[in-house]
N, C-alpha and C. Protein backbone atom coordinates (compact mmCIF):
# COMPACT_ATOMS: atom_id res chain seq x y z
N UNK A 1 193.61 258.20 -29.42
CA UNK A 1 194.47 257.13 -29.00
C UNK A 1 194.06 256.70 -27.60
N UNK A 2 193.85 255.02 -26.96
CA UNK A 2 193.64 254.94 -26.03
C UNK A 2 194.62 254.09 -25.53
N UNK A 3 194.73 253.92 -24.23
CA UNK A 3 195.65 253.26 -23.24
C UNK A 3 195.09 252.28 -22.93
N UNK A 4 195.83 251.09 -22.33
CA UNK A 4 194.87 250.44 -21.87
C UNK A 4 196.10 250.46 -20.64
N UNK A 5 195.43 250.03 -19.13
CA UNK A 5 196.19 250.09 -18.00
C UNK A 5 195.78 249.14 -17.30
N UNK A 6 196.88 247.79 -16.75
CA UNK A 6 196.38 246.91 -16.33
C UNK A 6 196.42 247.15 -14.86
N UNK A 7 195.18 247.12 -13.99
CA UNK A 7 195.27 247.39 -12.58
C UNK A 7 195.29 245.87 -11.89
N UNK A 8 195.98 245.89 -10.72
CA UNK A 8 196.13 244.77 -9.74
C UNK A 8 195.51 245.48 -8.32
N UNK A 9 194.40 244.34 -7.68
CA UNK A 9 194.24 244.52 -6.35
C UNK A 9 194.80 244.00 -5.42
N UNK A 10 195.06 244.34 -4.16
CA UNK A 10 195.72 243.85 -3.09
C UNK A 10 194.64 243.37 -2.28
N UNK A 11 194.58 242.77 -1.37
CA UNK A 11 194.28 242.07 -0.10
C UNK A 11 194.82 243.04 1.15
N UNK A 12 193.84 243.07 2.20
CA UNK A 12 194.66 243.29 3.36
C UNK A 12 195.66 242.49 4.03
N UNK A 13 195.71 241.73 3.75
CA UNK A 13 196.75 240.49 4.03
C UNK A 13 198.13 241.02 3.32
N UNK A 14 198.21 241.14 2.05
CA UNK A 14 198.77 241.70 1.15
C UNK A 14 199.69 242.92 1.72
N UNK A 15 198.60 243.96 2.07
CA UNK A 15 199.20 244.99 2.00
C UNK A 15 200.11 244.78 3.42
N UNK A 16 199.36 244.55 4.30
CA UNK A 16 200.29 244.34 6.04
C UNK A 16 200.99 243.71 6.03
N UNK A 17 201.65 242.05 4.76
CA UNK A 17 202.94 241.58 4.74
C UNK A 17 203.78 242.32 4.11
N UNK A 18 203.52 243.66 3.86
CA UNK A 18 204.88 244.77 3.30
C UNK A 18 205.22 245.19 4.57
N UNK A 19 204.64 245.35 5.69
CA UNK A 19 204.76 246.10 7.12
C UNK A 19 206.06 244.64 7.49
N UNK A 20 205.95 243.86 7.02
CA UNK A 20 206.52 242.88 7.96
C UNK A 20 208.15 242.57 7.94
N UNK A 21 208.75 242.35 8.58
CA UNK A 21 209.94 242.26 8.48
C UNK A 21 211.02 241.18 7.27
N UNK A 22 209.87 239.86 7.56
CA UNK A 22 210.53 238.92 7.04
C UNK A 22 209.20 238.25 6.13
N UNK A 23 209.53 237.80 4.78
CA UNK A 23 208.17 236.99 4.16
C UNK A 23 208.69 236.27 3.82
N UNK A 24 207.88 235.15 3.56
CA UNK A 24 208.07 233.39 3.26
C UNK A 24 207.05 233.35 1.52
N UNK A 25 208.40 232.90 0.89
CA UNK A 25 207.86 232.71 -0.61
C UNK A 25 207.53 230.62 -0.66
N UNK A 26 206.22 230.56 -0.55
CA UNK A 26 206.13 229.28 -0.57
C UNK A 26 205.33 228.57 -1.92
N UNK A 27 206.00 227.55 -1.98
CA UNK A 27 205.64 226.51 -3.31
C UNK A 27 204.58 225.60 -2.93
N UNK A 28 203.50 225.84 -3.43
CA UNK A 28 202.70 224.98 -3.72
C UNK A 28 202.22 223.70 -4.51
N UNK A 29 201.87 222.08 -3.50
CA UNK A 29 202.05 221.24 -5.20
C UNK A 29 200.60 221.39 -5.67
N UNK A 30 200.79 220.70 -7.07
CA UNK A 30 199.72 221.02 -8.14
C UNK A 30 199.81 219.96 -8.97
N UNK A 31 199.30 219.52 -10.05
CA UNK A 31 198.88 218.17 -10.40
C UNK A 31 199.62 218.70 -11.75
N UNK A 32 200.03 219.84 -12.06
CA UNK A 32 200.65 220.45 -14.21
C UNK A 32 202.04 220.16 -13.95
N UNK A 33 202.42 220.58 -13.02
CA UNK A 33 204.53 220.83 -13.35
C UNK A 33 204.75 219.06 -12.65
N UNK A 34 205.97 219.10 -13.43
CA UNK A 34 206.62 218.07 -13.41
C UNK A 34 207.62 218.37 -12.22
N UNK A 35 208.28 217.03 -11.43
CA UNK A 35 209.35 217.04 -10.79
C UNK A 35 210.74 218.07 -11.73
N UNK A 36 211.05 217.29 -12.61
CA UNK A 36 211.93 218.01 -13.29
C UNK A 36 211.52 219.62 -13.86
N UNK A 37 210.83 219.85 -14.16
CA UNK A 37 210.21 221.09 -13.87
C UNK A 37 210.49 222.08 -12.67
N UNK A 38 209.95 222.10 -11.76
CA UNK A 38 210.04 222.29 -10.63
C UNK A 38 211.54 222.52 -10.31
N UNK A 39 212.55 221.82 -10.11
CA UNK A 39 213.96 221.52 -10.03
C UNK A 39 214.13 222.23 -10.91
N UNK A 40 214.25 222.00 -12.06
CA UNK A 40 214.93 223.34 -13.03
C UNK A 40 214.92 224.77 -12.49
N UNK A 41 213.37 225.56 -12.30
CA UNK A 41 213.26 226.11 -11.44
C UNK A 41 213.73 226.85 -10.70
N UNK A 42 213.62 225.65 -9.48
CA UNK A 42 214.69 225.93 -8.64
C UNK A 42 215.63 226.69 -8.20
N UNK A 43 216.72 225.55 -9.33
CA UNK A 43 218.08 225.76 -9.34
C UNK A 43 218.66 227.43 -10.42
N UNK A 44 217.35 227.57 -11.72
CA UNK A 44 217.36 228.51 -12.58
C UNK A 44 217.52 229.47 -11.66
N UNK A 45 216.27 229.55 -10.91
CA UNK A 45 215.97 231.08 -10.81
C UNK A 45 216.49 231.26 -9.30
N UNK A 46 216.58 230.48 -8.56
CA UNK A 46 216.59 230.58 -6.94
C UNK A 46 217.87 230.42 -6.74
N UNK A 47 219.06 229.52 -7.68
CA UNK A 47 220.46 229.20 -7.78
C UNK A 47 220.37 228.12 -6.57
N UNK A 48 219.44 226.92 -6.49
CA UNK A 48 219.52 225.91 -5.49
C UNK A 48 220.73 225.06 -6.20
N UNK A 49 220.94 223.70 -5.90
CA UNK A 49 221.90 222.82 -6.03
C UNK A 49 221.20 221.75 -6.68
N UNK A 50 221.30 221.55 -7.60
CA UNK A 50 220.33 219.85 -7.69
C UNK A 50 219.56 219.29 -6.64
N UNK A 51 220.40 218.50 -5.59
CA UNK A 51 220.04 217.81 -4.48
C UNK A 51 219.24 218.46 -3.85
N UNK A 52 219.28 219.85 -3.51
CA UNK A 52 218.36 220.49 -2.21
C UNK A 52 217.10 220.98 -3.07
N UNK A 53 217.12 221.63 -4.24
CA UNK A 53 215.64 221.85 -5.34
C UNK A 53 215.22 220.30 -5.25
N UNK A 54 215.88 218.85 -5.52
CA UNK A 54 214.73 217.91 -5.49
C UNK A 54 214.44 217.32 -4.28
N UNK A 55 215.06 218.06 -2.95
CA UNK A 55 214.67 217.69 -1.82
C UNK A 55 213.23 218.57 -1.49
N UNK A 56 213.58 219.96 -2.11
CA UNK A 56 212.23 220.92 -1.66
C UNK A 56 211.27 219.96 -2.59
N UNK A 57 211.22 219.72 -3.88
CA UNK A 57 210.40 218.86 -4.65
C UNK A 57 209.42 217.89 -4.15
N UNK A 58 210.35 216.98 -3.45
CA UNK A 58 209.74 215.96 -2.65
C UNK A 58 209.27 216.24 -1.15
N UNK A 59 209.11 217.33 -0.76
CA UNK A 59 208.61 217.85 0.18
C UNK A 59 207.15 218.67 0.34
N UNK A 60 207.45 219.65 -1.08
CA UNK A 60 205.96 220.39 -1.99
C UNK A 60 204.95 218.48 -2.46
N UNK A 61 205.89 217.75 -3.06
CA UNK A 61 205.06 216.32 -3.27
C UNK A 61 204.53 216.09 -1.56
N UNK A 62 205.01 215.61 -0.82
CA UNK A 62 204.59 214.97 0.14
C UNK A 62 203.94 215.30 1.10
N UNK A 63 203.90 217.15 1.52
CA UNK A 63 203.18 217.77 2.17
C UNK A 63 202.49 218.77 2.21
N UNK A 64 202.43 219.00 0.64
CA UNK A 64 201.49 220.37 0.23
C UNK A 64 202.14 221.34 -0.32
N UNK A 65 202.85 221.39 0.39
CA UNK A 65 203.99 222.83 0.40
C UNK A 65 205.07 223.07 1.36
N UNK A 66 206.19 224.07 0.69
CA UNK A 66 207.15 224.30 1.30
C UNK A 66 207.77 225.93 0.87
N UNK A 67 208.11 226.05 2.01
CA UNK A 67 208.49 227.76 1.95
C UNK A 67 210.01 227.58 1.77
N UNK A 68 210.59 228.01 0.28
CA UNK A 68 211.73 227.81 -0.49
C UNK A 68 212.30 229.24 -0.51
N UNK A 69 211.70 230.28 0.01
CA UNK A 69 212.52 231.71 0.65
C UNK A 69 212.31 232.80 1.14
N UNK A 70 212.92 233.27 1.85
CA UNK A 70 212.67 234.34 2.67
C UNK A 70 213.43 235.68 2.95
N UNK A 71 212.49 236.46 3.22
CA UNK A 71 213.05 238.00 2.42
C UNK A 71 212.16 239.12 2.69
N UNK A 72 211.94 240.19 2.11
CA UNK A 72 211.40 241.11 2.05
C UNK A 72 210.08 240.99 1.39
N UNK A 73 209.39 241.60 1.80
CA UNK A 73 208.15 241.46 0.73
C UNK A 73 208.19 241.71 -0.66
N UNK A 74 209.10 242.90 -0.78
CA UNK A 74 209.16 243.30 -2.50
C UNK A 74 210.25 242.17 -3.03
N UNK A 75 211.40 241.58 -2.38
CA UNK A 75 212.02 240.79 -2.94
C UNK A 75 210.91 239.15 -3.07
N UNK A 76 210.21 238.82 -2.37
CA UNK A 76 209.29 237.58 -2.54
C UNK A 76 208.03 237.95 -3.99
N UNK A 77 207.80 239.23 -3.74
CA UNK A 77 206.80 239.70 -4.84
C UNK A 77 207.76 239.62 -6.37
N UNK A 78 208.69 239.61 -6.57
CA UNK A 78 209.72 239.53 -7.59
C UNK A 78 209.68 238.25 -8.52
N UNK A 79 210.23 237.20 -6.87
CA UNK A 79 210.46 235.80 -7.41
C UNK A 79 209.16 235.38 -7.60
N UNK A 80 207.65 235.56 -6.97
CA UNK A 80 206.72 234.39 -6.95
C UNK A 80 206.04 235.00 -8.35
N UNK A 81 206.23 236.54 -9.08
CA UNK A 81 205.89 236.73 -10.37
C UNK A 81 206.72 235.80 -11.39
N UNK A 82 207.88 235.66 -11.08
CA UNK A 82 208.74 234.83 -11.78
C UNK A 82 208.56 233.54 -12.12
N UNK A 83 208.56 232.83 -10.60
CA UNK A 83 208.10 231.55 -11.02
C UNK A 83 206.47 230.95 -11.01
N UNK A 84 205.46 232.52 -10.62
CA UNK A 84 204.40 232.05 -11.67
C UNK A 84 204.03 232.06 -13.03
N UNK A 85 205.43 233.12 -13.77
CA UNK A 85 205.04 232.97 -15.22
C UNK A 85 206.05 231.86 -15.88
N UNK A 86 206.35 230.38 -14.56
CA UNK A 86 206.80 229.00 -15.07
C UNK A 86 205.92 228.30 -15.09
N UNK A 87 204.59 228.90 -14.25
CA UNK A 87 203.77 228.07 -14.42
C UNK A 87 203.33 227.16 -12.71
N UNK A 88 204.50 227.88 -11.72
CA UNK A 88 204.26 227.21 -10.53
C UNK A 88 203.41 227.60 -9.61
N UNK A 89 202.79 227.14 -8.94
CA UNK A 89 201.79 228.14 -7.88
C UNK A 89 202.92 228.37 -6.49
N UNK A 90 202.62 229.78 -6.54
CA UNK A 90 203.85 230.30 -5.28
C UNK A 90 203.06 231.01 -4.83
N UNK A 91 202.64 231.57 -3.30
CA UNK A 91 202.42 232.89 -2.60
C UNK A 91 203.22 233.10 -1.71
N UNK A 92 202.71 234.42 -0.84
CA UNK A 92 203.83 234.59 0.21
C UNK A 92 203.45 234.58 1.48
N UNK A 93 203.71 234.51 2.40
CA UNK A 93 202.87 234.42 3.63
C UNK A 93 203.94 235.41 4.46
């Protein structure tokens, strides 16, 4: 019988934003998800409000990106698995 075991590498970057007090989970835009997308999102997983998910929206549109939360490293490592298996590009800085 064999196993199979999926390994993940870290970055030094990676590993020294666990040292850190506070991390920034930021949204990246991308040319696949939709506005409404995005906003769903949001409001699903993050519990934003309508108005302020399509304000971050139009902000990830207009300037690249926007850092939508902040926290712990293991709590940012949580959400940006989350809303990359929506399909959004998130890291943490």
């Amino acid at each position: 019988m064999s196993v199979e075991v999926e390994t993940e590498a870290f970055t030094l970057e990676e590993i020294l934003a666990v040292t850190k007090e506070s991390n920034r989970l930021i949204l990246w835009n991308d040319d696949t998800n939709t506005f409404d997308h995005v906003i769903e999102c949001l409001m699903y997983y993050l519990q934003y409000g309508e108005e302020e998910a399509a304000r971050i929206a139009w902000t990830v549109h207009n300037k690249g990106k926007c850092a939508i939360l902040e926290g712990t490293y293991t709590e940012m490592e949580v959400y940006r698995k989350i809303l990359k298996s929506e399909g959004l590009t998130v890291s943490i800085e």
